[in-house]
C-alpha atoms as a PDB file:
ATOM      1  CA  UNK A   1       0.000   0.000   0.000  1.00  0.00           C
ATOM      2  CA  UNK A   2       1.176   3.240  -1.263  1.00  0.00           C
ATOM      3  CA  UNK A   3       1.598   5.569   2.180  1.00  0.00           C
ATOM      4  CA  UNK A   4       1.361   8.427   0.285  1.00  0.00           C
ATOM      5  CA  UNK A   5      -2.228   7.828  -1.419  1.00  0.00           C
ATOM      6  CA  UNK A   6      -3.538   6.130   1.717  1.00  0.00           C
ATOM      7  CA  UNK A   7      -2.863   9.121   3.845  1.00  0.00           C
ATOM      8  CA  UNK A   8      -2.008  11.915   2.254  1.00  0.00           C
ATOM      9  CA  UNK A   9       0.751  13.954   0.736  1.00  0.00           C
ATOM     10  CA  UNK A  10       4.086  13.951   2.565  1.00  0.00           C
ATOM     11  CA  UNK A  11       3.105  11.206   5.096  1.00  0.00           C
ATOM     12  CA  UNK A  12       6.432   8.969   5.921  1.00  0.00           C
ATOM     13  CA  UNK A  13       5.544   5.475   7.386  1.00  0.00           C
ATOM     14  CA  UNK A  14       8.114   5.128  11.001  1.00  0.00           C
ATOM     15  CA  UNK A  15       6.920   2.003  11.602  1.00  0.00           C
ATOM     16  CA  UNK A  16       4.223  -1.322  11.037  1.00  0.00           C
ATOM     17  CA  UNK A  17       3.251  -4.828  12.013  1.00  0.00           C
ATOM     18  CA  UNK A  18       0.862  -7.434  12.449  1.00  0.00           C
ATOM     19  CA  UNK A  19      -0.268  -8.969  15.461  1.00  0.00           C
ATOM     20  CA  UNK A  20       1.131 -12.235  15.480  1.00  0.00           C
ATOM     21  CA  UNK A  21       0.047 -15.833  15.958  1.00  0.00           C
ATOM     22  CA  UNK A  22       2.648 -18.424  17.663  1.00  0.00           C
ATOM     23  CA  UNK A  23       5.005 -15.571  16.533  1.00  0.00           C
ATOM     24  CA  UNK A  24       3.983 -15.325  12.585  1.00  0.00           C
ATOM     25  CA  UNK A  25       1.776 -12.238  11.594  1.00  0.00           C
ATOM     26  CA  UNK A  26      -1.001 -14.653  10.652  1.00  0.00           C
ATOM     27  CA  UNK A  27      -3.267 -11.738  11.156  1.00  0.00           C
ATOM     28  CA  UNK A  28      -5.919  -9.177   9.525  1.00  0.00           C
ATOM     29  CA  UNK A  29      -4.865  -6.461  12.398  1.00  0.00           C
ATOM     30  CA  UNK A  30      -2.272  -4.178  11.151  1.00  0.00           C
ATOM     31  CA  UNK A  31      -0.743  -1.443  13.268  1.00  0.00           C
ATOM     32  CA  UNK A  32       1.155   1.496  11.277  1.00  0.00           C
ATOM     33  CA  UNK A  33       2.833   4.978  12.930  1.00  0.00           C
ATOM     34  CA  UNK A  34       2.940   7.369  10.724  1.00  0.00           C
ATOM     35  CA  UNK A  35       3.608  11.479  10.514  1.00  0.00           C
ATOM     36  CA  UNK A  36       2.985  14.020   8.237  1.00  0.00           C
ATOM     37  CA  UNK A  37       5.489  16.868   8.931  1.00  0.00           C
ATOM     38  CA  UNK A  38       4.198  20.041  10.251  1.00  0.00           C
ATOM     39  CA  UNK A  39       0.203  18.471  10.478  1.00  0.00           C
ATOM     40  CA  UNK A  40      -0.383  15.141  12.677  1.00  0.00           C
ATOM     41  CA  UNK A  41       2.566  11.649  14.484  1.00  0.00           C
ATOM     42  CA  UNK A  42      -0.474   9.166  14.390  1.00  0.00           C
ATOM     43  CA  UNK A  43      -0.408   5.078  15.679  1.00  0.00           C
ATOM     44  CA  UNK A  44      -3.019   3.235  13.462  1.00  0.00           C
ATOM     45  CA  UNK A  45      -5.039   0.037  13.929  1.00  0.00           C
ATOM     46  CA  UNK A  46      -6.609  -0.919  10.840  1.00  0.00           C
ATOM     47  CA  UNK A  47      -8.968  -4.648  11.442  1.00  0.00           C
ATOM     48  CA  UNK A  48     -10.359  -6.784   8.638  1.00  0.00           C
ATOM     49  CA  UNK A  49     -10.102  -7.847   5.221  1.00  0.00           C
ATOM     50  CA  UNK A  50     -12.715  -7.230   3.474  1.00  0.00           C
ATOM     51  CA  UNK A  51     -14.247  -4.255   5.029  1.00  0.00           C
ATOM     52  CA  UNK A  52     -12.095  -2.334   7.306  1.00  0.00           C
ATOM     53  CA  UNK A  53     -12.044  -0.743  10.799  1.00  0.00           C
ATOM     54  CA  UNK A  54      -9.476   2.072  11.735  1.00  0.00           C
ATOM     55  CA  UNK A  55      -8.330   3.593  15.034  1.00  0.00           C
ATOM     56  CA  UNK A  56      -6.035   5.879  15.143  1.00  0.00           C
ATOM     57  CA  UNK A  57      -4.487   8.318  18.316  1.00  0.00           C
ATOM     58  CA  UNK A  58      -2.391  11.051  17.908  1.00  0.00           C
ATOM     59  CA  UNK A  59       1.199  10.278  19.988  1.00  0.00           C
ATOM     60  CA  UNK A  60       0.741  13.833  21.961  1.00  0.00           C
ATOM     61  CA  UNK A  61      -2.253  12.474  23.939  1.00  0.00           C
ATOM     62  CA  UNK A  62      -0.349   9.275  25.213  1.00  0.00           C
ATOM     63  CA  UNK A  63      -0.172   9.485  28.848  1.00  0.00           C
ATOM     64  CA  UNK A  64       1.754   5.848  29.585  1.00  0.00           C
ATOM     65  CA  UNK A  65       2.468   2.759  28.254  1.00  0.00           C
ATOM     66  CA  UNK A  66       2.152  -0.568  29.657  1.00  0.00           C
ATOM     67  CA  UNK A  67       4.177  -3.898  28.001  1.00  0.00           C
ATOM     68  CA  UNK A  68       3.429  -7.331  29.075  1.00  0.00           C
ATOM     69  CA  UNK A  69       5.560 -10.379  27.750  1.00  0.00           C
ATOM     70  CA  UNK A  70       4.214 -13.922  28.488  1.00  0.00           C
ATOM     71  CA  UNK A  71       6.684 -17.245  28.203  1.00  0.00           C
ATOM     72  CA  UNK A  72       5.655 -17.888  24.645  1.00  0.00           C
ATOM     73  CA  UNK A  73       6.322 -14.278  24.224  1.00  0.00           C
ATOM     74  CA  UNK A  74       9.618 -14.335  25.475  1.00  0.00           C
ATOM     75  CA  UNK A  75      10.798 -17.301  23.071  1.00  0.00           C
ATOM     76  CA  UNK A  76       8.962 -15.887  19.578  1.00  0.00           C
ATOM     77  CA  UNK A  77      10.585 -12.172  21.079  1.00  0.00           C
ATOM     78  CA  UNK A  78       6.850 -10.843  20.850  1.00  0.00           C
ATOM     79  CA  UNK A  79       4.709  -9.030  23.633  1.00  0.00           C
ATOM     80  CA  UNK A  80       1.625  -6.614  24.093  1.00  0.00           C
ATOM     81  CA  UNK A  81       2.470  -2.674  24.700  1.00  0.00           C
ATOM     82  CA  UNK A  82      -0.297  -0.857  25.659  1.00  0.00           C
ATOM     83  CA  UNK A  83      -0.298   2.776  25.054  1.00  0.00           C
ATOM     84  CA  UNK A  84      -2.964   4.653  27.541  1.00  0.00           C
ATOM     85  CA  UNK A  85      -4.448   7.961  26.552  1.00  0.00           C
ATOM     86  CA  UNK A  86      -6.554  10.827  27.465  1.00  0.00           C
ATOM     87  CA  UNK A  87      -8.562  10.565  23.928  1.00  0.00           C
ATOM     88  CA  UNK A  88     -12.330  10.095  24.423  1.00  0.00           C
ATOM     89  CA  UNK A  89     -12.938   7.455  21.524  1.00  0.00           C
ATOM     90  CA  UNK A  90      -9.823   5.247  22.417  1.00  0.00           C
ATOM     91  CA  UNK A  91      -8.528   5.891  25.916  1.00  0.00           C
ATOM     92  CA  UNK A  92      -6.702   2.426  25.915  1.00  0.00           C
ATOM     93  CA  UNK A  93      -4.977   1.376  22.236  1.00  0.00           C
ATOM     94  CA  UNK A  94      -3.324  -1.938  22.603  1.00  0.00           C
ATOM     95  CA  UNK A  95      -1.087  -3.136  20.131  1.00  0.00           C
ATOM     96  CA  UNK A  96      -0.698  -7.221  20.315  1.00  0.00           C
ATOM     97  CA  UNK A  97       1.823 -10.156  20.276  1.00  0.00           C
ATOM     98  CA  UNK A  98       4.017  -7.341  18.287  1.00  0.00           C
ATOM     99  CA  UNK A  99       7.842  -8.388  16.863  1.00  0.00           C
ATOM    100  CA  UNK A 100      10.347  -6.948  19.143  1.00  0.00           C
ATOM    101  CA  UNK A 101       8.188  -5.561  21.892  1.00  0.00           C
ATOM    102  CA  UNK A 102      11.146  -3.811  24.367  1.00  0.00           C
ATOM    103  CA  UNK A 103      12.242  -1.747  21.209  1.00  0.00           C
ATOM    104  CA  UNK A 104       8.927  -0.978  20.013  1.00  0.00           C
ATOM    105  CA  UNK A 105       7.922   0.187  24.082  1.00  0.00           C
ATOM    106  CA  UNK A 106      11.164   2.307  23.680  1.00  0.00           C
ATOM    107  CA  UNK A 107      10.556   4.052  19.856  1.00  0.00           C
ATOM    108  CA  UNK A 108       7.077   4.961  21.179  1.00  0.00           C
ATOM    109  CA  UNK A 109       8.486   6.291  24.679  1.00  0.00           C
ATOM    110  CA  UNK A 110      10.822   9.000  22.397  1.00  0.00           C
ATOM    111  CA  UNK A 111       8.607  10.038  19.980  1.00  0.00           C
ATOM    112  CA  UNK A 112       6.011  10.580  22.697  1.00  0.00           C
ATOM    113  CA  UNK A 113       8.159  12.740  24.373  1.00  0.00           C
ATOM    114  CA  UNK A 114       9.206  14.635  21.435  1.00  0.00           C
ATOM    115  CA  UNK A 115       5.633  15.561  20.177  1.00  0.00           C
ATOM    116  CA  UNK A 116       4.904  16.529  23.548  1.00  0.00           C
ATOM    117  CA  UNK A 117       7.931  19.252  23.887  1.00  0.00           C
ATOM    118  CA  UNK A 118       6.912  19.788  20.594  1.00  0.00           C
ATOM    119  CA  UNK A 119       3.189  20.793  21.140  1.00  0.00           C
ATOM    120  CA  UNK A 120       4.166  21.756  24.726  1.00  0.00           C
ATOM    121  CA  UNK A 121       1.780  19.519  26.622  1.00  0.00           C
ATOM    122  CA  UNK A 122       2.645  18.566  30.159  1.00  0.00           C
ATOM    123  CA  UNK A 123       1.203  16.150  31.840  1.00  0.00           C
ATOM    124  CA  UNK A 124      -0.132  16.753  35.394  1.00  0.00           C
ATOM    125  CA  UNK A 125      -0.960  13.445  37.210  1.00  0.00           C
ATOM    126  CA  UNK A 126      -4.370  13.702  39.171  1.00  0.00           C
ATOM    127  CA  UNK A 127      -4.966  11.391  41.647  1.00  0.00           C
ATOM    128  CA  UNK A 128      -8.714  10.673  43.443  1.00  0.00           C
ATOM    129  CA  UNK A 129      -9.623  11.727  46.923  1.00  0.00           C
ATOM    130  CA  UNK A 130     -12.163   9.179  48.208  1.00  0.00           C
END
């Protein structure tokens, strides 16, 4: 797929993959990061073959991210990161049994930090008073 056509002029693809089965990306969920200089840094989840279903959160509104790693994970070197975010529509955007999990955790930790000094966005942690 042609980035430029699927999502607009100037987009650059950083990074994709499948979630994987028994370690193969045996799978009709595909997860793609992609910016557009100057206009969005987006994660992706597109689901399905023949009709389609698309998530997408910009990187600025990631508050943490989470990584699990079972056994089987461990020996295929795949794992679930879980990116948490203040967006309404998709507060929690998991992204699972992805290749090379710890580096994948650690891309998604810098360029979440960049967009935020870039858009100036600090977090404040709020915690509840019961």
């Amino acid at each position: 797929m042609n980035i430029q056509r699927k999502y607009g002029e100037g987009a650059e693809l950083i990074w994709h993959d499948r979630k994987r089965f028994l370690g193969l990306p045996l799978s009709f969920t595909r997860y793609e990061l992609v910016r557009k200089p100057g206009a969005w840094f987006k994660i992706f989840c597109n689901v399905g073959f023949f009709g389609s279903y698309i998530d997408e959160v910009n990187l600025y509104r990631i508050c943490d991210i989470d990584f699990h790693q079972s056994l089987l994970g461990r020996i295929l070197n795949t794992g679930v990161v879980t990116l948490y975010s203040n967006d309404e529509t998709k507060p929690t955007f998991v992204l699972k049994n992805v290749k090379n999990p710890f580096q994948v955790r650690d891309m998604f930790s810098t360029y979440v930090e960049e967009q935020r000094k870039l858009y100036n966005i600090k977090l404040t942690e709020f915690h509840r008073h019961d």
